[in-house]
PDB file of N, CA and C in Angstrom:
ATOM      1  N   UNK A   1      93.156 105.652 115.489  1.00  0.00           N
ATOM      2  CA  UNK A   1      92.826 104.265 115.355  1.00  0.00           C
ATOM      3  C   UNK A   1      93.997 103.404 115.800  1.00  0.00           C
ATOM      4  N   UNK A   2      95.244 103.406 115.119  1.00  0.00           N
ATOM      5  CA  UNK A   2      96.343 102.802 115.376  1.00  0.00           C
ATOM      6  C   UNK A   2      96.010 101.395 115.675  1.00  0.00           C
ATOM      7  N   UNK A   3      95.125 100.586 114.782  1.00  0.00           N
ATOM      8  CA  UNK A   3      94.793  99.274 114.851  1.00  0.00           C
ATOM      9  C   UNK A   3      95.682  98.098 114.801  1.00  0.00           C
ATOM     10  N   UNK A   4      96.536  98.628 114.127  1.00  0.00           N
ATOM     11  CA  UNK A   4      97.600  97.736 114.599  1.00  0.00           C
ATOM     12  C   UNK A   4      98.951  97.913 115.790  1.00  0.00           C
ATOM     13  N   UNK A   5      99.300  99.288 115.968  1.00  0.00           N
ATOM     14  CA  UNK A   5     100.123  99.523 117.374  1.00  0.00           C
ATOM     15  C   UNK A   5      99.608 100.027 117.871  1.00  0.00           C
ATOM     16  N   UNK A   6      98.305 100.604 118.305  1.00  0.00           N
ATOM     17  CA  UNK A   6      97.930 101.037 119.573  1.00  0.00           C
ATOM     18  C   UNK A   6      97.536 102.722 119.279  1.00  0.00           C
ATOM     19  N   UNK A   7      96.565 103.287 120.101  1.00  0.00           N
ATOM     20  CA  UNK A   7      96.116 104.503 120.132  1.00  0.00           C
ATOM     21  C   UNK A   7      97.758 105.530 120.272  1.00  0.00           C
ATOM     22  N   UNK A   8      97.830 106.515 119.735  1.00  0.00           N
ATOM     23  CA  UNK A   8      98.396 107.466 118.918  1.00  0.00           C
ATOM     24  C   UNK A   8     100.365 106.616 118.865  1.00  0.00           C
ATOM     25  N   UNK A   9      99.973 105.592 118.596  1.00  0.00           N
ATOM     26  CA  UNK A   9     101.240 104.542 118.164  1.00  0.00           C
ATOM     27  C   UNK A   9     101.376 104.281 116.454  1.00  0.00           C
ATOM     28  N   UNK A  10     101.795 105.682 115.494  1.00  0.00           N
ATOM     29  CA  UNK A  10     101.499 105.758 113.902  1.00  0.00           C
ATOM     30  C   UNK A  10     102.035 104.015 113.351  1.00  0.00           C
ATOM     31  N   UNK A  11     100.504 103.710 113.000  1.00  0.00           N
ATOM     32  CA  UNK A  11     100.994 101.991 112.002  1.00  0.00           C
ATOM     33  C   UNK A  11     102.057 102.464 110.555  1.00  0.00           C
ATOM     34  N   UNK A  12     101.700 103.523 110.240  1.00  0.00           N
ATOM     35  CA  UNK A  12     102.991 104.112 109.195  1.00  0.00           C
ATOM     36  C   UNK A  12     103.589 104.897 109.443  1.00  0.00           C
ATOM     37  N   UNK A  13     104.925 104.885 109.638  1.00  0.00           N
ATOM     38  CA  UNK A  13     105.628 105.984 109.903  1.00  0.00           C
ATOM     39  C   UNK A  13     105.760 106.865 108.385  1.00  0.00           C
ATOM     40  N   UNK A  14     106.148 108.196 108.687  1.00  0.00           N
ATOM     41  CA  UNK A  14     106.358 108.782 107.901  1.00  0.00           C
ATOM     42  C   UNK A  14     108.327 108.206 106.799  1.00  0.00           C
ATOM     43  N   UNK A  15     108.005 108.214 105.332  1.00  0.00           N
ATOM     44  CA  UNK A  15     108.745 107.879 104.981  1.00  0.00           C
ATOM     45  C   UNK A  15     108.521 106.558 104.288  1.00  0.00           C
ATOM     46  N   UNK A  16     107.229 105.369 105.183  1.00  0.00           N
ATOM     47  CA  UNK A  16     106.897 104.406 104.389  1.00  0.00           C
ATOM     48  C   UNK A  16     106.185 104.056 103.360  1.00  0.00           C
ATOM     49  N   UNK A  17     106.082 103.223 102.581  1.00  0.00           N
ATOM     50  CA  UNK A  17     105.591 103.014 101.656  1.00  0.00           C
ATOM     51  C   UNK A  17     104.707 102.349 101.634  1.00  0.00           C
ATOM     52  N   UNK A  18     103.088 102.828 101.371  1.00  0.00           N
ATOM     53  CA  UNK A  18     102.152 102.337 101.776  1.00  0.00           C
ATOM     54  C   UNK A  18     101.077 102.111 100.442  1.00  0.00           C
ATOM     55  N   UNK A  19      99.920 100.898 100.585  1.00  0.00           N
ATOM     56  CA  UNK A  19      99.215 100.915  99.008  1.00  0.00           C
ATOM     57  C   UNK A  19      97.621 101.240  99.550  1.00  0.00           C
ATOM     58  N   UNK A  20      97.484 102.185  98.694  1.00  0.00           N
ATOM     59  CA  UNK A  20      96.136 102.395  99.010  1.00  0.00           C
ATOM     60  C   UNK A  20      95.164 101.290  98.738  1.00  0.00           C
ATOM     61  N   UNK A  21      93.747 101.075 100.045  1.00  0.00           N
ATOM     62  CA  UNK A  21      93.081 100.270  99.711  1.00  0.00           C
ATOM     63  C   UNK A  21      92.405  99.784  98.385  1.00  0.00           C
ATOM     64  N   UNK A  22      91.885  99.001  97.586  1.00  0.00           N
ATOM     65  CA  UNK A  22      91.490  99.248  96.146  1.00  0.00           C
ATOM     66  C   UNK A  22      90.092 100.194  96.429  1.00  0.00           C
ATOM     67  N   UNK A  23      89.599 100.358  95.216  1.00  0.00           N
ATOM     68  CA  UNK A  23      88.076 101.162  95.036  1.00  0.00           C
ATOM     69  C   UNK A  23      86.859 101.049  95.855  1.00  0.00           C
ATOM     70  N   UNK A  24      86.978  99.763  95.864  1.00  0.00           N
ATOM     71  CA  UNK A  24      85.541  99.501  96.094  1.00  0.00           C
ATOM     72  C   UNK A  24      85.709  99.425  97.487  1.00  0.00           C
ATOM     73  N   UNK A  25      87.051  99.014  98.184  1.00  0.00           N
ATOM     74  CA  UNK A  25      86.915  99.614  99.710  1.00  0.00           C
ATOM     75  C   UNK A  25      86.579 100.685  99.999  1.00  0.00           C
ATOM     76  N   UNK A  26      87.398 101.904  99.045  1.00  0.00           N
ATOM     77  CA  UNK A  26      86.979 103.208  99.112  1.00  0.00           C
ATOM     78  C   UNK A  26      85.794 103.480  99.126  1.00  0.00           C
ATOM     79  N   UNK A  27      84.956 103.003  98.351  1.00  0.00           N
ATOM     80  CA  UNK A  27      83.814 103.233  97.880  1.00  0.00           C
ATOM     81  C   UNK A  27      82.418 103.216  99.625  1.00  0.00           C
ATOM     82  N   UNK A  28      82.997 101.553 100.349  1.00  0.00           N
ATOM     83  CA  UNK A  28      81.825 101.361 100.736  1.00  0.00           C
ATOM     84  C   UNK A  28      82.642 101.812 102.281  1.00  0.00           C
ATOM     85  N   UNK A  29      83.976 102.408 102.553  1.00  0.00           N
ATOM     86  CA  UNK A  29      84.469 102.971 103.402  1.00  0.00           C
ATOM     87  C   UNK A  29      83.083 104.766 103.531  1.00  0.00           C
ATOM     88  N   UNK A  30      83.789 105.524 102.299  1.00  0.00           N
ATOM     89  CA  UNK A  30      83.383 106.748 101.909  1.00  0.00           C
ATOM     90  C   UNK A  30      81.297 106.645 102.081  1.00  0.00           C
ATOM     91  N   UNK A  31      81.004 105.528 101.882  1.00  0.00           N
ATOM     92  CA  UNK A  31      79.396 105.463 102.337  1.00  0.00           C
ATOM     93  C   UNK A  31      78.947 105.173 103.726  1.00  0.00           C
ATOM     94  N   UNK A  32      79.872 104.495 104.205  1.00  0.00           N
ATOM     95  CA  UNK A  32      79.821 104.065 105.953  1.00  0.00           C
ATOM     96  C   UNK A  32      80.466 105.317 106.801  1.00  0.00           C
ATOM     97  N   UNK A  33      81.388 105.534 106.469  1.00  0.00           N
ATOM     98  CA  UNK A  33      82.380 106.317 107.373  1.00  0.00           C
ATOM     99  C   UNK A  33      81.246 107.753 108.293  1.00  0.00           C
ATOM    100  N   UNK A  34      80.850 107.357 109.416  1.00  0.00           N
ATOM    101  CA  UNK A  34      80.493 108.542 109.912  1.00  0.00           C
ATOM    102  C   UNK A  34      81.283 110.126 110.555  1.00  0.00           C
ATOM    103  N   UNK A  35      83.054 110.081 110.837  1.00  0.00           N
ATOM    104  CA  UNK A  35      83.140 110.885 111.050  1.00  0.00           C
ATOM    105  C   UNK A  35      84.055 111.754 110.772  1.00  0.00           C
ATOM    106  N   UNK A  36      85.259 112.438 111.146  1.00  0.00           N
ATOM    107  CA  UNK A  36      86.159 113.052 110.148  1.00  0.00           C
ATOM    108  C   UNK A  36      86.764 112.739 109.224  1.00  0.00           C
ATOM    109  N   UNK A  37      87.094 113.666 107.936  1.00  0.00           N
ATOM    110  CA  UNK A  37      87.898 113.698 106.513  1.00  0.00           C
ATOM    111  C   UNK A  37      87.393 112.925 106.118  1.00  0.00           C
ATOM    112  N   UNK A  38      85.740 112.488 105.447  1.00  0.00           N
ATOM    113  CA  UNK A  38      85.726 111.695 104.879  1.00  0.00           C
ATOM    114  C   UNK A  38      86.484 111.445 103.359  1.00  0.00           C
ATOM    115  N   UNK A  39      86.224 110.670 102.884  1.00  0.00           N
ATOM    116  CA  UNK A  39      86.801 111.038 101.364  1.00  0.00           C
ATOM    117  C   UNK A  39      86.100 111.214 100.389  1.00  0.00           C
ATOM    118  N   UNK A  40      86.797 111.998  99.415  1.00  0.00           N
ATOM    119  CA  UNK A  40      85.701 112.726  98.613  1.00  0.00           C
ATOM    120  C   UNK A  40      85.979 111.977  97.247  1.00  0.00           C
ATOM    121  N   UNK A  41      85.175 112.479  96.425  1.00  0.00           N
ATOM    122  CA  UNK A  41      85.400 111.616  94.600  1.00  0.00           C
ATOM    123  C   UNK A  41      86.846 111.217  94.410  1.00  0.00           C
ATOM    124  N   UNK A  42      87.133 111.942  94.273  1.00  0.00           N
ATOM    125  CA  UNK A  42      88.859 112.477  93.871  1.00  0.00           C
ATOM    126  C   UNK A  42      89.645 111.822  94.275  1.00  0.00           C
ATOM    127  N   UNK A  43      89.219 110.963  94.908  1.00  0.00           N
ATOM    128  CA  UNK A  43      89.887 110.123  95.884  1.00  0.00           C
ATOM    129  C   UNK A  43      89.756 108.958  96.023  1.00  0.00           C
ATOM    130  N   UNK A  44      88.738 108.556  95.040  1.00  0.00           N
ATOM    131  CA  UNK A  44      88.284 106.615  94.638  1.00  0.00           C
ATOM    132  C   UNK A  44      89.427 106.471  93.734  1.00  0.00           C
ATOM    133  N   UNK A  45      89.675 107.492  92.695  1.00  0.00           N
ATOM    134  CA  UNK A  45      90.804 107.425  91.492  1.00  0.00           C
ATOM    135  C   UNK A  45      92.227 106.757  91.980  1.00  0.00           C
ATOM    136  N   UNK A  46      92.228 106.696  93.302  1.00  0.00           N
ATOM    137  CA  UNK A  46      93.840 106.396  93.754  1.00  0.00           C
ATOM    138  C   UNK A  46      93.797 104.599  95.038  1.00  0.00           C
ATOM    139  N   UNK A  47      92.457 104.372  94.401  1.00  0.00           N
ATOM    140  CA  UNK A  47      92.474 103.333  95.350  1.00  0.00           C
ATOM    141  C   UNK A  47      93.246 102.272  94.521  1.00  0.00           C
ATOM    142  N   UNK A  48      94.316 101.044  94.853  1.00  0.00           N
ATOM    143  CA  UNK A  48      95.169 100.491  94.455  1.00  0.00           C
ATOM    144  C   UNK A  48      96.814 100.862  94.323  1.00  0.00           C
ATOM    145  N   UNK A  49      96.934 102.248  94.481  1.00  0.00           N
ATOM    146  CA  UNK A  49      98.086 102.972  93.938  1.00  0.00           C
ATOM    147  C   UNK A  49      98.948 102.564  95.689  1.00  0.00           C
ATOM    148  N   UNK A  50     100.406 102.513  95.061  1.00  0.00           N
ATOM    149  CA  UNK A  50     100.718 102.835  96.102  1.00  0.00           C
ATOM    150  C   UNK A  50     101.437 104.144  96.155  1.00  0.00           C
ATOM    151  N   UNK A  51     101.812 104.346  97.724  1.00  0.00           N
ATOM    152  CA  UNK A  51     102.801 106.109  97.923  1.00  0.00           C
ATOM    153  C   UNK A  51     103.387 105.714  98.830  1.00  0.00           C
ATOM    154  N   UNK A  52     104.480 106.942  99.231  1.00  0.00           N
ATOM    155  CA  UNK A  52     104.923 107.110 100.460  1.00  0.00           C
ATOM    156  C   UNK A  52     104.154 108.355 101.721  1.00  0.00           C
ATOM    157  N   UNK A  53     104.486 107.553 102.889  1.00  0.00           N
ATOM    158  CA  UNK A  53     104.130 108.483 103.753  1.00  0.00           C
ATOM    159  C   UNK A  53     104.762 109.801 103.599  1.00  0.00           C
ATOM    160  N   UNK A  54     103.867 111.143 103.408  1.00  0.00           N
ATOM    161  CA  UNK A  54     104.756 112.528 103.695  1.00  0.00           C
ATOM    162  C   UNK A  54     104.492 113.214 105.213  1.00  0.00           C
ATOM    163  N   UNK A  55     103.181 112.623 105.824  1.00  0.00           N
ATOM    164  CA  UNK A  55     103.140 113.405 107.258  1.00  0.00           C
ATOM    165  C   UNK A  55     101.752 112.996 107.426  1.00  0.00           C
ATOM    166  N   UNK A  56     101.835 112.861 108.836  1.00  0.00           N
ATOM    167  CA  UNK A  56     100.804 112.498 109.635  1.00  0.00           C
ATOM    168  C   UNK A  56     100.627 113.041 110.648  1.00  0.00           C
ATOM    169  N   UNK A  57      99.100 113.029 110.968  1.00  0.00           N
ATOM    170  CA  UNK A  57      98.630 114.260 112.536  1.00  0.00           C
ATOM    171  C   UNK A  57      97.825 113.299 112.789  1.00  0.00           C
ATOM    172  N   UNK A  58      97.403 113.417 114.077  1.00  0.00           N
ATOM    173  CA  UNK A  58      96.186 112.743 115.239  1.00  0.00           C
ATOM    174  C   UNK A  58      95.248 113.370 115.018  1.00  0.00           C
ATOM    175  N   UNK A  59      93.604 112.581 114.934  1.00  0.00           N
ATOM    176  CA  UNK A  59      92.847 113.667 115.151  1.00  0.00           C
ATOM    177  C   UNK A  59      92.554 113.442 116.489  1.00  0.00           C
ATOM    178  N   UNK A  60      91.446 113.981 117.015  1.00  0.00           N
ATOM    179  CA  UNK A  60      91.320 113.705 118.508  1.00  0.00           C
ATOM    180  C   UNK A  60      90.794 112.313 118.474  1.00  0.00           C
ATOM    181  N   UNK A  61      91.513 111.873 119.955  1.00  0.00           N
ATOM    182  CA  UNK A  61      90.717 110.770 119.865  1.00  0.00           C
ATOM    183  C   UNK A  61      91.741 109.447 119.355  1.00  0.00           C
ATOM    184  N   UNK A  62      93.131 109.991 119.078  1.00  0.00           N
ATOM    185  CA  UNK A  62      93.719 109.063 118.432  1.00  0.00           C
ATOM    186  C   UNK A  62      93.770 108.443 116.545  1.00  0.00           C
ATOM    187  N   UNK A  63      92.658 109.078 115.716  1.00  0.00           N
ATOM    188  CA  UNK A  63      92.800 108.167 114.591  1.00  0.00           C
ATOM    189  C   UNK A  63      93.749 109.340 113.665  1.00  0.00           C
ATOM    190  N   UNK A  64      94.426 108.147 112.795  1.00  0.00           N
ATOM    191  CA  UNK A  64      95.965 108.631 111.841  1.00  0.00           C
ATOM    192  C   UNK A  64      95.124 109.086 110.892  1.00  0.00           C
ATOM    193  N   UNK A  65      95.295 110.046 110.610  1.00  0.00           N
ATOM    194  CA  UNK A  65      95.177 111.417 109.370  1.00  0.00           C
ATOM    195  C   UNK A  65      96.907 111.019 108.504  1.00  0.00           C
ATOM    196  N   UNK A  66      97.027 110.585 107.131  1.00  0.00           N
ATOM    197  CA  UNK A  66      97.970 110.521 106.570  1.00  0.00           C
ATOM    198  C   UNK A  66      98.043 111.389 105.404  1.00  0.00           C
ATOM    199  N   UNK A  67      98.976 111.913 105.608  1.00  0.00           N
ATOM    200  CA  UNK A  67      99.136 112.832 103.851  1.00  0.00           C
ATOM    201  C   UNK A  67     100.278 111.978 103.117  1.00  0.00           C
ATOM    202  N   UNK A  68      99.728 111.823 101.658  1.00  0.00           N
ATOM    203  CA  UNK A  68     100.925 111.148 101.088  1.00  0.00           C
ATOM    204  C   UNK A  68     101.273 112.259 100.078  1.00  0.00           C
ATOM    205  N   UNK A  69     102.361 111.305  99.538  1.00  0.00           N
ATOM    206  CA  UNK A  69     103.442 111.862  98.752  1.00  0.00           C
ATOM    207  C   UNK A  69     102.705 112.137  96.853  1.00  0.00           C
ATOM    208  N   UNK A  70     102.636 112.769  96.233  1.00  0.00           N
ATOM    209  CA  UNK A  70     102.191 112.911  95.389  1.00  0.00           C
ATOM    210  C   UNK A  70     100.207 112.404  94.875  1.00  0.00           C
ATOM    211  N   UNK A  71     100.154 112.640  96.230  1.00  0.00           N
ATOM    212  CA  UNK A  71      98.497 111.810  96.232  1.00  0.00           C
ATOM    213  C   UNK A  71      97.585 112.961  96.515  1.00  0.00           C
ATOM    214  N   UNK A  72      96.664 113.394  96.213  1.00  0.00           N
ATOM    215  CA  UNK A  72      95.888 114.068  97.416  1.00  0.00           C
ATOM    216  C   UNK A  72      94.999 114.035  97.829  1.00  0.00           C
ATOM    217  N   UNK A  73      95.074 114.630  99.118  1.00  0.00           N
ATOM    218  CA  UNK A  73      93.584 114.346 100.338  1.00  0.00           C
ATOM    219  C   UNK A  73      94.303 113.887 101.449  1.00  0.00           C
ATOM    220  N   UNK A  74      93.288 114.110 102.524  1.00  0.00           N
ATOM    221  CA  UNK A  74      93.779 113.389 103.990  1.00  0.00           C
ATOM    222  C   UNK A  74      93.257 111.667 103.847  1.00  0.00           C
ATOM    223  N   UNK A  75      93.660 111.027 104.046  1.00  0.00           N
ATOM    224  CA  UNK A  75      93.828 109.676 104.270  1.00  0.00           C
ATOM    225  C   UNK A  75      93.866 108.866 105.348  1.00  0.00           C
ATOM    226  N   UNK A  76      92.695 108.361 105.992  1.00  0.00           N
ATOM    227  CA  UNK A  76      92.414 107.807 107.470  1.00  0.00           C
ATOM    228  C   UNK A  76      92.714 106.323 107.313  1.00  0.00           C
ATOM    229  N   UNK A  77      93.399 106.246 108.534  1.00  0.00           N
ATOM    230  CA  UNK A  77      94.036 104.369 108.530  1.00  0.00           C
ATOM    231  C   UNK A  77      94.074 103.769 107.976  1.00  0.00           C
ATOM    232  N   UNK A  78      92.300 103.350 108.365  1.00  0.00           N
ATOM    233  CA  UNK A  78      92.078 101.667 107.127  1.00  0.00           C
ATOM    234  C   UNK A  78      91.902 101.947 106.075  1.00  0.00           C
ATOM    235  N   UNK A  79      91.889 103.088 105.302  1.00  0.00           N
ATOM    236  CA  UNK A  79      92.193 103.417 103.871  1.00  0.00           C
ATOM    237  C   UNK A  79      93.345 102.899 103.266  1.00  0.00           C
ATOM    238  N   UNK A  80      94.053 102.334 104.239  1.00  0.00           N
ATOM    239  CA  UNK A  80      95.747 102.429 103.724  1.00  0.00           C
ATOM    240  C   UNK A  80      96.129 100.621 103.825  1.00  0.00           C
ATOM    241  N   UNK A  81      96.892 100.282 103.799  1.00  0.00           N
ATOM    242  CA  UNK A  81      97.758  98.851 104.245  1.00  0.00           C
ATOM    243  C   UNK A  81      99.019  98.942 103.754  1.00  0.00           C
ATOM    244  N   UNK A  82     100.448  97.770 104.187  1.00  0.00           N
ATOM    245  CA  UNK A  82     101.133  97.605 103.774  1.00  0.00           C
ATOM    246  C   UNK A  82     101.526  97.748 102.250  1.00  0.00           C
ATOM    247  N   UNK A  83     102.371  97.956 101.807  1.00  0.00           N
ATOM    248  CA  UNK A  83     102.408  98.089  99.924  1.00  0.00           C
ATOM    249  C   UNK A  83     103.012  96.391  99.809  1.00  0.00           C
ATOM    250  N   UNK A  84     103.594  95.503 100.785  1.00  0.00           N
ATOM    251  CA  UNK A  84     103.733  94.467 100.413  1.00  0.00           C
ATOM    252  C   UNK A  84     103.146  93.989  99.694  1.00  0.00           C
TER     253      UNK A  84
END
């Protein structure tokens, strides 16, 4: 995705500190989302929280797959924003 720098240009680098979207994004993300990692239950529980980036991969195609730091699950872009 890289919606804000550009196709495989990571909007978080690894190391930053990022806040997960709240719930109910999760929520109507996880009902829309047609295609990889969607997110699963386990994973509405952490909407609001913030983390740090621990590592990120491309899937094809360009969109950021994020793993965070004490969180779990894969974590796609607009799941994420600034922790400002």
């Amino acid at each position: 995705m890289g919606s804000r720098k550009g196709l495989y240009q990571v909007d978080f680098p690894v190391g930053t500190k990022v806040r997960i979207k709240p719930r109910e994004y999760l929520e109507e993300f996880r009902r829309t989302w047609k295609f990889h990692h969607p997110l699963d239950d386990s994973q509405l529980a952490y909407g609001g929280q913030s983390a740090t980036v621990l590592s990120i991969s491309s899937y094809h195609g360009g969109d950021e797959l994020y793993y965070l730091e004490n969180v779990p699950g894969i974590w796609n872009e607009p799941c994420l924003e600034d922790s400002d």
